[in-house]
PDB file of N, CA and C in Angstrom:
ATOM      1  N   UNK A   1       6.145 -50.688  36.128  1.00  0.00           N
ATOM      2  CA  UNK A   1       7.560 -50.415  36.272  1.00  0.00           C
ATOM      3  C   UNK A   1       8.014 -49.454  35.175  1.00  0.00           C
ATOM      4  N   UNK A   2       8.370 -48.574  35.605  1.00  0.00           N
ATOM      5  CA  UNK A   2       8.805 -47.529  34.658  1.00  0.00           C
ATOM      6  C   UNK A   2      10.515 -47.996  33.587  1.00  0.00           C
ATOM      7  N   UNK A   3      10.571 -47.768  32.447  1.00  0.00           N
ATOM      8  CA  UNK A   3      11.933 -47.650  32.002  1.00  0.00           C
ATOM      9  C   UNK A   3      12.959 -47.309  32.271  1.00  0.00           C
ATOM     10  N   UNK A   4      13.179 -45.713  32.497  1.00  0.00           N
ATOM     11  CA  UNK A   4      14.268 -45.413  32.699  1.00  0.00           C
ATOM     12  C   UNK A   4      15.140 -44.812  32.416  1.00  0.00           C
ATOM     13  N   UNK A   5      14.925 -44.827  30.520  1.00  0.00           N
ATOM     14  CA  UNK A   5      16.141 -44.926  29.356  1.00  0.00           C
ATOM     15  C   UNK A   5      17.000 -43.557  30.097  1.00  0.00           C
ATOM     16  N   UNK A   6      17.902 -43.560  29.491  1.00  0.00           N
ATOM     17  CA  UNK A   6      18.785 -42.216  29.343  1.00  0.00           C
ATOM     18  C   UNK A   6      18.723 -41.949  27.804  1.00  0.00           C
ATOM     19  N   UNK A   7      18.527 -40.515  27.545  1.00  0.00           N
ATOM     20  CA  UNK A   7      19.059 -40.100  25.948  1.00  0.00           C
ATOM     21  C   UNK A   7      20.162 -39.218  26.028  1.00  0.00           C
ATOM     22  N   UNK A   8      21.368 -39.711  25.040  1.00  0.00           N
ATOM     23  CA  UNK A   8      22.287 -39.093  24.940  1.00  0.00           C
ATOM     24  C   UNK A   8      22.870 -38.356  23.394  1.00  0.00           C
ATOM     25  N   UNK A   9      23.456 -37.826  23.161  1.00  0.00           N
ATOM     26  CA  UNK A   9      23.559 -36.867  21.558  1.00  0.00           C
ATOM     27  C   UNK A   9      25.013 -37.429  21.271  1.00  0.00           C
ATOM     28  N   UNK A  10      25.267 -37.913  20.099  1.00  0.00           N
ATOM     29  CA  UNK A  10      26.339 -37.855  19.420  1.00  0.00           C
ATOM     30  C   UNK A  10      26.869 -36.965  18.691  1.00  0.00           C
ATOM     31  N   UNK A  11      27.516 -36.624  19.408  1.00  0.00           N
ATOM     32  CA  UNK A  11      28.035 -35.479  17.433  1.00  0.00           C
ATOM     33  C   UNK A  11      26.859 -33.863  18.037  1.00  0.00           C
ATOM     34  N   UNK A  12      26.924 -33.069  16.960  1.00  0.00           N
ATOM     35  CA  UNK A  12      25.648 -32.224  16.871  1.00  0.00           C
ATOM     36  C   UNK A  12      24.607 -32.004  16.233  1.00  0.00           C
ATOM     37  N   UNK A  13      25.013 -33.345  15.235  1.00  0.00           N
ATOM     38  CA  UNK A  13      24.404 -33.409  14.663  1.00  0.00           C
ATOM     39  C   UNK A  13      22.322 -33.251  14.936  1.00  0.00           C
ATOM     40  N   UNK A  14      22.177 -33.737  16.050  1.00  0.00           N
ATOM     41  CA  UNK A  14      20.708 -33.658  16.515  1.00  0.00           C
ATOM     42  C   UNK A  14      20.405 -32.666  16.910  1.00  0.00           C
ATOM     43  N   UNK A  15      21.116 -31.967  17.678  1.00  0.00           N
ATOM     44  CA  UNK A  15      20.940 -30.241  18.401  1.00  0.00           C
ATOM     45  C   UNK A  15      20.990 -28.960  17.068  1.00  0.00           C
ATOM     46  N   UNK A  16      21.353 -29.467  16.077  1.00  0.00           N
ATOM     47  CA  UNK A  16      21.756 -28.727  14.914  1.00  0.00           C
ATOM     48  C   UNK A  16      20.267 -28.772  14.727  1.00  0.00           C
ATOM     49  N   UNK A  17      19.881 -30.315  14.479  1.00  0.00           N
ATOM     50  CA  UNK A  17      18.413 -30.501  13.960  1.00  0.00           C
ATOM     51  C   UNK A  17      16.888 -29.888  14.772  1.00  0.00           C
ATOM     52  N   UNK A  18      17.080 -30.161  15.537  1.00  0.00           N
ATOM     53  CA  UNK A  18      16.316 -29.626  16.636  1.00  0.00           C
ATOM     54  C   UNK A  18      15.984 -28.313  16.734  1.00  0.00           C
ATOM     55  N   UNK A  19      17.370 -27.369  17.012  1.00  0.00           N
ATOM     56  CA  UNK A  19      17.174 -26.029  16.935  1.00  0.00           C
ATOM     57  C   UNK A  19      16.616 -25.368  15.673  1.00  0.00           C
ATOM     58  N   UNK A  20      16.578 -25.893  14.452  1.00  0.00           N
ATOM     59  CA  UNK A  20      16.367 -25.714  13.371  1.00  0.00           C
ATOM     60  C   UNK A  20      14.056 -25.804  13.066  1.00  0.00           C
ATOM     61  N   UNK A  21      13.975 -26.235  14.291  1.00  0.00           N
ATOM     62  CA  UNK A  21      12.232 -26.769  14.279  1.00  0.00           C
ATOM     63  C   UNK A  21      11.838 -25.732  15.292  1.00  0.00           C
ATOM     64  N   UNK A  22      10.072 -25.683  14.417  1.00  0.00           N
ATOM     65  CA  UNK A  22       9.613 -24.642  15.297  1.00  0.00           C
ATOM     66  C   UNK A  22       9.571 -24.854  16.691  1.00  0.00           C
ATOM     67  N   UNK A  23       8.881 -24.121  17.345  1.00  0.00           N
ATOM     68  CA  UNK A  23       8.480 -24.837  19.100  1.00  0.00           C
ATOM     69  C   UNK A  23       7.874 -25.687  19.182  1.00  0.00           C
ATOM     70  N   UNK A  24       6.959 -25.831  18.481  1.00  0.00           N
ATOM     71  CA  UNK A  24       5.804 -26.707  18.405  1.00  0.00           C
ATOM     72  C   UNK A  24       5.985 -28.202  18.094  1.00  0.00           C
ATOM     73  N   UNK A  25       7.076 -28.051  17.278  1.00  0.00           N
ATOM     74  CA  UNK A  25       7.889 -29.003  16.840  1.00  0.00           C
ATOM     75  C   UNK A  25       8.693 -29.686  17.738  1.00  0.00           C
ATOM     76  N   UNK A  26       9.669 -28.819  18.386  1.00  0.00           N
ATOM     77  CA  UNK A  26      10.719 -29.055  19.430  1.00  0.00           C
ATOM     78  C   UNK A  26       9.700 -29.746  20.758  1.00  0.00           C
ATOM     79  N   UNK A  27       8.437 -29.089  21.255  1.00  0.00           N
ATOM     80  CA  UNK A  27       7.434 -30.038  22.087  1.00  0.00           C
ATOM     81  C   UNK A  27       6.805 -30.859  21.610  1.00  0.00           C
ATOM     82  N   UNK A  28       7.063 -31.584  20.471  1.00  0.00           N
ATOM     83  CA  UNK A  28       6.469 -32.837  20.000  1.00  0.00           C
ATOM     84  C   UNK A  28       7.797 -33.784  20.513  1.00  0.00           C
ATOM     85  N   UNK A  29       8.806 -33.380  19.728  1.00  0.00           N
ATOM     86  CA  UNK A  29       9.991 -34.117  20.062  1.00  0.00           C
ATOM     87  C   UNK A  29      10.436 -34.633  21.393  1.00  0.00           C
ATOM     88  N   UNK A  30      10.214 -33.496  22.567  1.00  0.00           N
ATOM     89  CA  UNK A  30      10.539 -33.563  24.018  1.00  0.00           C
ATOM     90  C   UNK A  30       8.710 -34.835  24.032  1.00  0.00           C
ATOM     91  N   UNK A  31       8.203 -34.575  23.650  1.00  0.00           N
ATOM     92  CA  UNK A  31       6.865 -35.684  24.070  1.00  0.00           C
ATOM     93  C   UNK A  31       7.462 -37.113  24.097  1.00  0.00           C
ATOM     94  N   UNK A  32       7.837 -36.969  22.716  1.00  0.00           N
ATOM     95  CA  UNK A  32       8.436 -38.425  22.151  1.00  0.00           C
ATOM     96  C   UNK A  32       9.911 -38.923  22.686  1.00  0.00           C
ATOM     97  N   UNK A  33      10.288 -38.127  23.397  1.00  0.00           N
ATOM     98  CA  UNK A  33      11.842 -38.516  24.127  1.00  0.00           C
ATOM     99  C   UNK A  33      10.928 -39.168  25.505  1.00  0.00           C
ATOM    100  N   UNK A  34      10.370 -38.464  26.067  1.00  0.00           N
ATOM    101  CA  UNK A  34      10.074 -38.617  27.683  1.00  0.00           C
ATOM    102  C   UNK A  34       9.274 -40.203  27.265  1.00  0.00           C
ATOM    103  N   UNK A  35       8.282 -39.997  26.549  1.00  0.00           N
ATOM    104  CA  UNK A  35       8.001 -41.866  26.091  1.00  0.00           C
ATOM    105  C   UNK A  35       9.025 -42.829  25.873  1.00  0.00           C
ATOM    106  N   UNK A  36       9.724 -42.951  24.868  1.00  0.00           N
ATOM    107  CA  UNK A  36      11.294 -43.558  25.114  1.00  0.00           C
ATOM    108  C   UNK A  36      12.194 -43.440  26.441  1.00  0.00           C
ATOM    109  N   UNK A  37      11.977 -42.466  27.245  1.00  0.00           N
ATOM    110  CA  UNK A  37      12.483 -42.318  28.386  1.00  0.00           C
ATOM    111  C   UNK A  37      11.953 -43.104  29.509  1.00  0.00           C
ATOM    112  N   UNK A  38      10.499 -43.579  29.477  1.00  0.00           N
ATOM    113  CA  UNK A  38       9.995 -44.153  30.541  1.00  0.00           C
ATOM    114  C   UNK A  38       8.969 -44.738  30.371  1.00  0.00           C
ATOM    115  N   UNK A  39       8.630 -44.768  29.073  1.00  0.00           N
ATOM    116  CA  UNK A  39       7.620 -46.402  28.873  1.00  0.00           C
ATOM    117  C   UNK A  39       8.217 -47.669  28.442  1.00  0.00           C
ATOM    118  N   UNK A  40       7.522 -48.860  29.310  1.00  0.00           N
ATOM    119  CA  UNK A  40       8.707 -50.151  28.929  1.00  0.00           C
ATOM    120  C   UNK A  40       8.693 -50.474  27.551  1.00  0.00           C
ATOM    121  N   UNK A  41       7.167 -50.747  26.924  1.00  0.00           N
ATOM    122  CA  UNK A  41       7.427 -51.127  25.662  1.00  0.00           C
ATOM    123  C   UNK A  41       7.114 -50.125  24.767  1.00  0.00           C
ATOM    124  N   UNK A  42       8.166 -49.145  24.057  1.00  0.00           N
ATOM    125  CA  UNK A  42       7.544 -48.337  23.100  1.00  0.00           C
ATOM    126  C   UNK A  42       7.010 -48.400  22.279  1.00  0.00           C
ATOM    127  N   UNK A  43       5.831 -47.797  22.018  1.00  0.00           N
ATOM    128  CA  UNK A  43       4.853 -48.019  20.520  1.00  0.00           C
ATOM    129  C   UNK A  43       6.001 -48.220  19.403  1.00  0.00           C
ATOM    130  N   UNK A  44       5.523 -48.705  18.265  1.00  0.00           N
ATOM    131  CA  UNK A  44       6.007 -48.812  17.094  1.00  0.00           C
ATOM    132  C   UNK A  44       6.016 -47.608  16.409  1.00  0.00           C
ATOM    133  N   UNK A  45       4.814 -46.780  16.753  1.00  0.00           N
ATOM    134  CA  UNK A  45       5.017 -45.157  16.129  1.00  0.00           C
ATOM    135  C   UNK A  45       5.713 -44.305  17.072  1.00  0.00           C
ATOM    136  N   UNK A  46       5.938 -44.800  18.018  1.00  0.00           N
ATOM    137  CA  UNK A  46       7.569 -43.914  18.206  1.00  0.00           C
ATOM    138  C   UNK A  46       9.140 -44.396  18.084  1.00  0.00           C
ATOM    139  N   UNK A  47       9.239 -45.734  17.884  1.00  0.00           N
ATOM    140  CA  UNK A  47      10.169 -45.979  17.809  1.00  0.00           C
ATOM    141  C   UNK A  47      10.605 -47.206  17.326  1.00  0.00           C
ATOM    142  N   UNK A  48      11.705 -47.657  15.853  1.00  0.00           N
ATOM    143  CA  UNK A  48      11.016 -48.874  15.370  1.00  0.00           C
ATOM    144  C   UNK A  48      12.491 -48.791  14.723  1.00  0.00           C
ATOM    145  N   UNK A  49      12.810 -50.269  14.849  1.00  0.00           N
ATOM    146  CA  UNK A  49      14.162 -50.680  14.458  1.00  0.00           C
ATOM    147  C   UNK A  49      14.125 -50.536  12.878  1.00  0.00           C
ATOM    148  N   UNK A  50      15.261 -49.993  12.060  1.00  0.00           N
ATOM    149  CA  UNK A  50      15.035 -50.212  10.954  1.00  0.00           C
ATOM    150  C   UNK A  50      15.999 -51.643   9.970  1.00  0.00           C
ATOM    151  N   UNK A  51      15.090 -51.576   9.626  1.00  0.00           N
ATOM    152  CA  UNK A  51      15.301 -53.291   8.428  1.00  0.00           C
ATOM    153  C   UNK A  51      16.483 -53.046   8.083  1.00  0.00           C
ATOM    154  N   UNK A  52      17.611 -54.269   8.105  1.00  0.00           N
ATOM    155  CA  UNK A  52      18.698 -54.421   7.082  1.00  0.00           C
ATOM    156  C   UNK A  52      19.769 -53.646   8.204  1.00  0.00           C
ATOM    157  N   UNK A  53      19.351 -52.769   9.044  1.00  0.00           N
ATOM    158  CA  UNK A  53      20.859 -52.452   9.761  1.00  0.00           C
ATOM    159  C   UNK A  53      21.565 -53.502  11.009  1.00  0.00           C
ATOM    160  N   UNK A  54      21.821 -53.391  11.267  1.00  0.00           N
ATOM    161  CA  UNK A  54      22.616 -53.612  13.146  1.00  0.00           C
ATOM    162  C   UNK A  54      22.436 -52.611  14.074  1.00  0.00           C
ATOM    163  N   UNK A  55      21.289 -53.097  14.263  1.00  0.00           N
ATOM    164  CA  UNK A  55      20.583 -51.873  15.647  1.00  0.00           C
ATOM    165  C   UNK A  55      20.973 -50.670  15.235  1.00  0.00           C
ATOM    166  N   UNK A  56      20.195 -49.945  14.136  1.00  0.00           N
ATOM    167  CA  UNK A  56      19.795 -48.594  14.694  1.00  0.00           C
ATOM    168  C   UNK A  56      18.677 -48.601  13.946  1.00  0.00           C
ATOM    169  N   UNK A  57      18.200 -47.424  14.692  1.00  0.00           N
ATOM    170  CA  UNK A  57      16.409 -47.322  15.185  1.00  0.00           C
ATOM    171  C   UNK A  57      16.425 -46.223  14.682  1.00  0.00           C
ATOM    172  N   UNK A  58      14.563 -45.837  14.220  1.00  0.00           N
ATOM    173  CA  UNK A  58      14.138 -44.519  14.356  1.00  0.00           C
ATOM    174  C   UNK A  58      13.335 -44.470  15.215  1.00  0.00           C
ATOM    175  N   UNK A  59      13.889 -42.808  15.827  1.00  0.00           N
ATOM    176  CA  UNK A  59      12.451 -42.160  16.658  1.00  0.00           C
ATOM    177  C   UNK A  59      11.227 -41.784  15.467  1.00  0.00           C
ATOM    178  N   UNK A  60      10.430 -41.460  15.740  1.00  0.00           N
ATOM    179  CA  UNK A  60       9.406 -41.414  14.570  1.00  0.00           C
ATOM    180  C   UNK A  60       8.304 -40.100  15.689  1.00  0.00           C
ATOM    181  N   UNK A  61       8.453 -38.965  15.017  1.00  0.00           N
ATOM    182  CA  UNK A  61       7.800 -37.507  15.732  1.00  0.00           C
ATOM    183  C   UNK A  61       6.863 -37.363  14.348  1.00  0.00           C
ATOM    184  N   UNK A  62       5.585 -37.264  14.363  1.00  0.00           N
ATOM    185  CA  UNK A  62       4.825 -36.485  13.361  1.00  0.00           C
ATOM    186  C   UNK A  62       4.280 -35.482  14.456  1.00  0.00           C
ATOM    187  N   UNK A  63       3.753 -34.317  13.470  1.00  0.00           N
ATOM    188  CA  UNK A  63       2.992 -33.158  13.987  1.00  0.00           C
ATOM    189  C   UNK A  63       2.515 -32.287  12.483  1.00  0.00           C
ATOM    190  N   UNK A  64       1.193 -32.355  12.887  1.00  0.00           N
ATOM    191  CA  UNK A  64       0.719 -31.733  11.889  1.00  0.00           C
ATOM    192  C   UNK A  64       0.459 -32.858  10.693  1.00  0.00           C
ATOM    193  N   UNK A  65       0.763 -32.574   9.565  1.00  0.00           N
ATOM    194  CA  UNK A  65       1.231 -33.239   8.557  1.00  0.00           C
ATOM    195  C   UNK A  65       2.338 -33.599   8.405  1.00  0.00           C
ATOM    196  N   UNK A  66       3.888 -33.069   9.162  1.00  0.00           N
ATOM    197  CA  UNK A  66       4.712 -33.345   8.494  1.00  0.00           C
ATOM    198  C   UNK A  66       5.192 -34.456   9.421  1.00  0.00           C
ATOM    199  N   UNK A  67       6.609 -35.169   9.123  1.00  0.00           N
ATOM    200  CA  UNK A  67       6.795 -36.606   9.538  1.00  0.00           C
ATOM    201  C   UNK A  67       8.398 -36.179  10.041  1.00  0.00           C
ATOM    202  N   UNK A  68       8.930 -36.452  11.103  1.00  0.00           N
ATOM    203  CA  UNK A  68      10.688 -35.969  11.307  1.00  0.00           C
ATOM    204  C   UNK A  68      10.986 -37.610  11.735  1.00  0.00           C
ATOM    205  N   UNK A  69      11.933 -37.769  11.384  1.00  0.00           N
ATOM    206  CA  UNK A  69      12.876 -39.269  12.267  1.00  0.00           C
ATOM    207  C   UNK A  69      14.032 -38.500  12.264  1.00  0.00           C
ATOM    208  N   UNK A  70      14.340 -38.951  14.004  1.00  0.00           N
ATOM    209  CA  UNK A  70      15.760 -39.165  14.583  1.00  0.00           C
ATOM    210  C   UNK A  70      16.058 -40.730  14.364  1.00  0.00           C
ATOM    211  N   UNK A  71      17.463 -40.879  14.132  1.00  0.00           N
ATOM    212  CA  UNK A  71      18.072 -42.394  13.987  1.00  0.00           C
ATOM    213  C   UNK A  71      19.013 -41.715  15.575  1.00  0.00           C
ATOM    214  N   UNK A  72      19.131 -43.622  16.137  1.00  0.00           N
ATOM    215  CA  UNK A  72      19.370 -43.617  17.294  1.00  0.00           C
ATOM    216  C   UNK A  72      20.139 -44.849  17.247  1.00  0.00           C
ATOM    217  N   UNK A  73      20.479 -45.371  18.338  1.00  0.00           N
ATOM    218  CA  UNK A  73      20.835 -47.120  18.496  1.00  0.00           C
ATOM    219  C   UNK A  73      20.895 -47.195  20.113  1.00  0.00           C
ATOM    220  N   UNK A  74      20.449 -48.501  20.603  1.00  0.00           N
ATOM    221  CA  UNK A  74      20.708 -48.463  22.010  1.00  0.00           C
ATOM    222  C   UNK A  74      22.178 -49.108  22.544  1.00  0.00           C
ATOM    223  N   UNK A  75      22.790 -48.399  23.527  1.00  0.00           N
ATOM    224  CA  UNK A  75      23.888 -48.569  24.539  1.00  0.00           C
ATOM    225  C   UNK A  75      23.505 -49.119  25.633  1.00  0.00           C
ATOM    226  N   UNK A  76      24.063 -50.483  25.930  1.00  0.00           N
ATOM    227  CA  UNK A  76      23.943 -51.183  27.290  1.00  0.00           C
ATOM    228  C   UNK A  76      22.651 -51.061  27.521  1.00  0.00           C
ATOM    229  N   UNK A  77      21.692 -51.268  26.581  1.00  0.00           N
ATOM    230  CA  UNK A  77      20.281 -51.453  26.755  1.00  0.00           C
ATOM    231  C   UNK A  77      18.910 -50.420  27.349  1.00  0.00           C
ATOM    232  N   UNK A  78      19.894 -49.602  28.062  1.00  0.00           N
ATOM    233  CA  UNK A  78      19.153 -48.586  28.580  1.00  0.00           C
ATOM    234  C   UNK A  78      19.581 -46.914  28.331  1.00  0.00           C
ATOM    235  N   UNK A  79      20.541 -47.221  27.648  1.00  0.00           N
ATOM    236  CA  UNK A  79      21.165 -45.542  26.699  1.00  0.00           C
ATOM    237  C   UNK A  79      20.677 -45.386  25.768  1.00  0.00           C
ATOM    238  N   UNK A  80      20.134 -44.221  25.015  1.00  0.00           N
ATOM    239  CA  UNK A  80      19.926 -44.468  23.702  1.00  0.00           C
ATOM    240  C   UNK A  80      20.506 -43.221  23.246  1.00  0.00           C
ATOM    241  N   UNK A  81      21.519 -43.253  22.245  1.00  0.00           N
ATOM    242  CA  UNK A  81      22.442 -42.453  21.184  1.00  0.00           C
ATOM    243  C   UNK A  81      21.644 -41.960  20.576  1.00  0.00           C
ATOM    244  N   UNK A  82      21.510 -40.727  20.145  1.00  0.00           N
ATOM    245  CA  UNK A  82      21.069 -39.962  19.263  1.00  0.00           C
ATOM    246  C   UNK A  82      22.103 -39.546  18.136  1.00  0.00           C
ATOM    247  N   UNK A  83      21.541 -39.749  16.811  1.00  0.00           N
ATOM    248  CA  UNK A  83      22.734 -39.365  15.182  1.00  0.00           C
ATOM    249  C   UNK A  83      21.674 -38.279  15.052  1.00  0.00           C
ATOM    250  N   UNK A  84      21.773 -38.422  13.665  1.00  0.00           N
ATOM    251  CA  UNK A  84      21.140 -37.125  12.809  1.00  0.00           C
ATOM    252  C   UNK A  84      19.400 -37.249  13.106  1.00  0.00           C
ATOM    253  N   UNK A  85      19.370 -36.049  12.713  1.00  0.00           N
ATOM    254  CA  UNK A  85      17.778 -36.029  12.422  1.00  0.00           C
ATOM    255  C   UNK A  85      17.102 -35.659  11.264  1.00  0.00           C
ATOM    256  N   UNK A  86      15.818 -35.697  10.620  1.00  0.00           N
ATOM    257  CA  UNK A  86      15.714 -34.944   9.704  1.00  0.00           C
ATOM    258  C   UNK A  86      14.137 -35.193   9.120  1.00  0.00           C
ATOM    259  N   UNK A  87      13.551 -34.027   8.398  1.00  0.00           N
ATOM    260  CA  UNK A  87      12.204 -33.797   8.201  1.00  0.00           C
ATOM    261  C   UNK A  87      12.380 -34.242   6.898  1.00  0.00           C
ATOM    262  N   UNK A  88      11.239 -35.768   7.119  1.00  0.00           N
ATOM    263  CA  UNK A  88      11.059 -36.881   5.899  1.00  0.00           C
ATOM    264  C   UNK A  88       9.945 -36.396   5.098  1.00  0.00           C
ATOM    265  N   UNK A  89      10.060 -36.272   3.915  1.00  0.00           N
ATOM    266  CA  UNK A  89       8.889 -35.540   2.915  1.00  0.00           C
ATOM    267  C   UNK A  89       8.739 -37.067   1.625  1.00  0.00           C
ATOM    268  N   UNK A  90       9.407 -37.804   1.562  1.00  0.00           N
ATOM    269  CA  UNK A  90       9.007 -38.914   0.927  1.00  0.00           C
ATOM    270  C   UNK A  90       8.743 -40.263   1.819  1.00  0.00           C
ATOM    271  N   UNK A  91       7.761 -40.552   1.524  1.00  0.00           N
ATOM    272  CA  UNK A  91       7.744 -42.708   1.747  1.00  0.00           C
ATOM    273  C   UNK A  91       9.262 -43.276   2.209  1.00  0.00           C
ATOM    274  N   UNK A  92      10.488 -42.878   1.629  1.00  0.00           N
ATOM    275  CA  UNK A  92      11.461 -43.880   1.573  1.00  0.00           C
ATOM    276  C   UNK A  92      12.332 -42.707   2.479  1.00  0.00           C
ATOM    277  N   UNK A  93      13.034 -43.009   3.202  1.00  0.00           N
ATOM    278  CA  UNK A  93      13.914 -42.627   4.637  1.00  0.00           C
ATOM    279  C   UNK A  93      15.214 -42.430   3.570  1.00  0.00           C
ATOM    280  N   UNK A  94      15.938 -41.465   2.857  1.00  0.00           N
ATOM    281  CA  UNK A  94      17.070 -41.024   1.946  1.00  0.00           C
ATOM    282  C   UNK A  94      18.206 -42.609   2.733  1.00  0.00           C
ATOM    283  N   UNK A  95      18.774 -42.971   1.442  1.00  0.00           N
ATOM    284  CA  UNK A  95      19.555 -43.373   2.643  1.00  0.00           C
ATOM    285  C   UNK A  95      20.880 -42.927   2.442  1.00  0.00           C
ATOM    286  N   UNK A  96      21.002 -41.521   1.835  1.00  0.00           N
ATOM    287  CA  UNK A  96      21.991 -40.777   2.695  1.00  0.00           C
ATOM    288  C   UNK A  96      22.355 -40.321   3.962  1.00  0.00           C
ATOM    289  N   UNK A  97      20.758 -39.766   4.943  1.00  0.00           N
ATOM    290  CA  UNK A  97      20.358 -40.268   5.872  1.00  0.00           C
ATOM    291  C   UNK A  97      20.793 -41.582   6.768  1.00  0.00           C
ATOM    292  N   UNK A  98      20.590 -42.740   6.260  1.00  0.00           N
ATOM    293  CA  UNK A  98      20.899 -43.693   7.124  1.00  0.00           C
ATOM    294  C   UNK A  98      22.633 -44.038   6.583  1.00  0.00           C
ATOM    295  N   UNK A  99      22.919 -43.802   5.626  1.00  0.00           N
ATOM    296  CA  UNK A  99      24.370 -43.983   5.754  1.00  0.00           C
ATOM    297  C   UNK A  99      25.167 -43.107   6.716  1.00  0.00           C
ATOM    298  N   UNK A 100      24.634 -41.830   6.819  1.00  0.00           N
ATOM    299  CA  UNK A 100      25.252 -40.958   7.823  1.00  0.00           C
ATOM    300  C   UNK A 100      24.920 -41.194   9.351  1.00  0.00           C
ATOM    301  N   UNK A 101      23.708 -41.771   9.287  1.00  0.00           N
ATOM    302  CA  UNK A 101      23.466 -42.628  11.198  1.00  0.00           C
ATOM    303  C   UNK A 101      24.501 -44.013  11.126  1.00  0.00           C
ATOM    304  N   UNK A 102      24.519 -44.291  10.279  1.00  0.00           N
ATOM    305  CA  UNK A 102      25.310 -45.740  10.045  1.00  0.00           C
ATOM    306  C   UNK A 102      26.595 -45.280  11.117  1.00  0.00           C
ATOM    307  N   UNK A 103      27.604 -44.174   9.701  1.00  0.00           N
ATOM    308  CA  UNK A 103      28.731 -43.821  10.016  1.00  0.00           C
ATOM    309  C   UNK A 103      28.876 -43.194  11.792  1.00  0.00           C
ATOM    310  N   UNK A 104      27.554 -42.408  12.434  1.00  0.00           N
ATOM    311  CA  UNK A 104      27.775 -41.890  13.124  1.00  0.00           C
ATOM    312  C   UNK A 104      28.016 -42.827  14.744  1.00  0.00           C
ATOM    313  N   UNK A 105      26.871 -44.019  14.221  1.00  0.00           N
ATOM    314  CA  UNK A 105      27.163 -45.424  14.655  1.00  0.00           C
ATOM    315  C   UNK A 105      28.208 -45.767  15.606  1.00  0.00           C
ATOM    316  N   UNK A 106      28.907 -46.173  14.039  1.00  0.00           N
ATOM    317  CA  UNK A 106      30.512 -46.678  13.965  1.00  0.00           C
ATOM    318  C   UNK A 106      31.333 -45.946  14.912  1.00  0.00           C
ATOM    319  N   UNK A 107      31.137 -44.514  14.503  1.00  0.00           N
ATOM    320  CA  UNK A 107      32.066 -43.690  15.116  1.00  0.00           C
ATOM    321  C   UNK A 107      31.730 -43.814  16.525  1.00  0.00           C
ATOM    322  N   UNK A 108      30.600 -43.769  17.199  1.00  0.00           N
ATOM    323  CA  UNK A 108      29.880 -43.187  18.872  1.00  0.00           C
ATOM    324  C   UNK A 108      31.048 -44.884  18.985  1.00  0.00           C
ATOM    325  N   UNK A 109      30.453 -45.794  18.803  1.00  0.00           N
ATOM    326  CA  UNK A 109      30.997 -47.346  19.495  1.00  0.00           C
ATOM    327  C   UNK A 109      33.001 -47.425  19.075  1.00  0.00           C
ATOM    328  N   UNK A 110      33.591 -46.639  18.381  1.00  0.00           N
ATOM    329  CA  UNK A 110      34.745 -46.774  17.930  1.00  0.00           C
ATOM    330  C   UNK A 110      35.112 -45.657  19.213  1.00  0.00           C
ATOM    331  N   UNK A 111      34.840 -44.573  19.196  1.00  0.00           N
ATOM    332  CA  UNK A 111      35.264 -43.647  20.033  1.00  0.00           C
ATOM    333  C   UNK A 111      35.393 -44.607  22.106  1.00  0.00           C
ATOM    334  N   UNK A 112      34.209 -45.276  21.960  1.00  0.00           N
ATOM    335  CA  UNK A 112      33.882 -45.442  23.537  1.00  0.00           C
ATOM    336  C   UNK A 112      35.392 -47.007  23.267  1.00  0.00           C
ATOM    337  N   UNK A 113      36.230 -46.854  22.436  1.00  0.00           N
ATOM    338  CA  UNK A 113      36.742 -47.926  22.805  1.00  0.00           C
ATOM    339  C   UNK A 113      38.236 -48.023  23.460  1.00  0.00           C
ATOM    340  N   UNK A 114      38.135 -46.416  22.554  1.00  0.00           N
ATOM    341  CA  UNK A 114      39.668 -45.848  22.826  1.00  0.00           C
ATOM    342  C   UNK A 114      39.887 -45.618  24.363  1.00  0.00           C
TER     343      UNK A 114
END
């Protein structure tokens, strides 16, 4: 049984990020969406809740050597929000970074209320 998901962008923040990566890059990323898009249980190396928040997740894209996470969160179980993105060069995920997926969060679920 296939998944399903839908991916959707908050903000521009991700299209900012995206356009900013080589091609090679940008077809790693489209790899790792279409897996989240339609496998039921996603590997852990693509996609893995992070500790200490309220549902939000990273996508997790390596290529090459280098390492990128998108932060995400899921909507009605089968949406998944896209926040920022960004090319991780240390062990520890900035958490300027995750304060800004936090905020972007807040905002995607504050906006859908109005």
């Amino acid at each position: 049984m296939e998944a399903h998901r839908q991916i959707i962008f908050h903000g521009n923040y991700f299209t900012d990020f995206y356009l900013e990566q080589t091609e090679k890059v940008q077809e790693k990323i489209e790899f790792v969406f279409k897996v989240i898009r339609t496998v039921q249980n996603v590997p852990k190396k693509f996609l893995e809740h992070l500790t200490g928040t309220d549902g939000l997740y990273e996508i997790r894209v390596e290529f090459e050597s280098n390492i990128y996470r998108i932060f995400c969160c899921f909507d009605k179980g089968k949406l998944v929000v896209l926040f920022n993105g960004f090319h991780k060069k240390t062990q520890k995920t900035t958490k300027k970074e995750i304060d800004l997926a936090l905020r972007l969060k807040d905002e995607y679920f504050n906006s859908k209320m109005k």
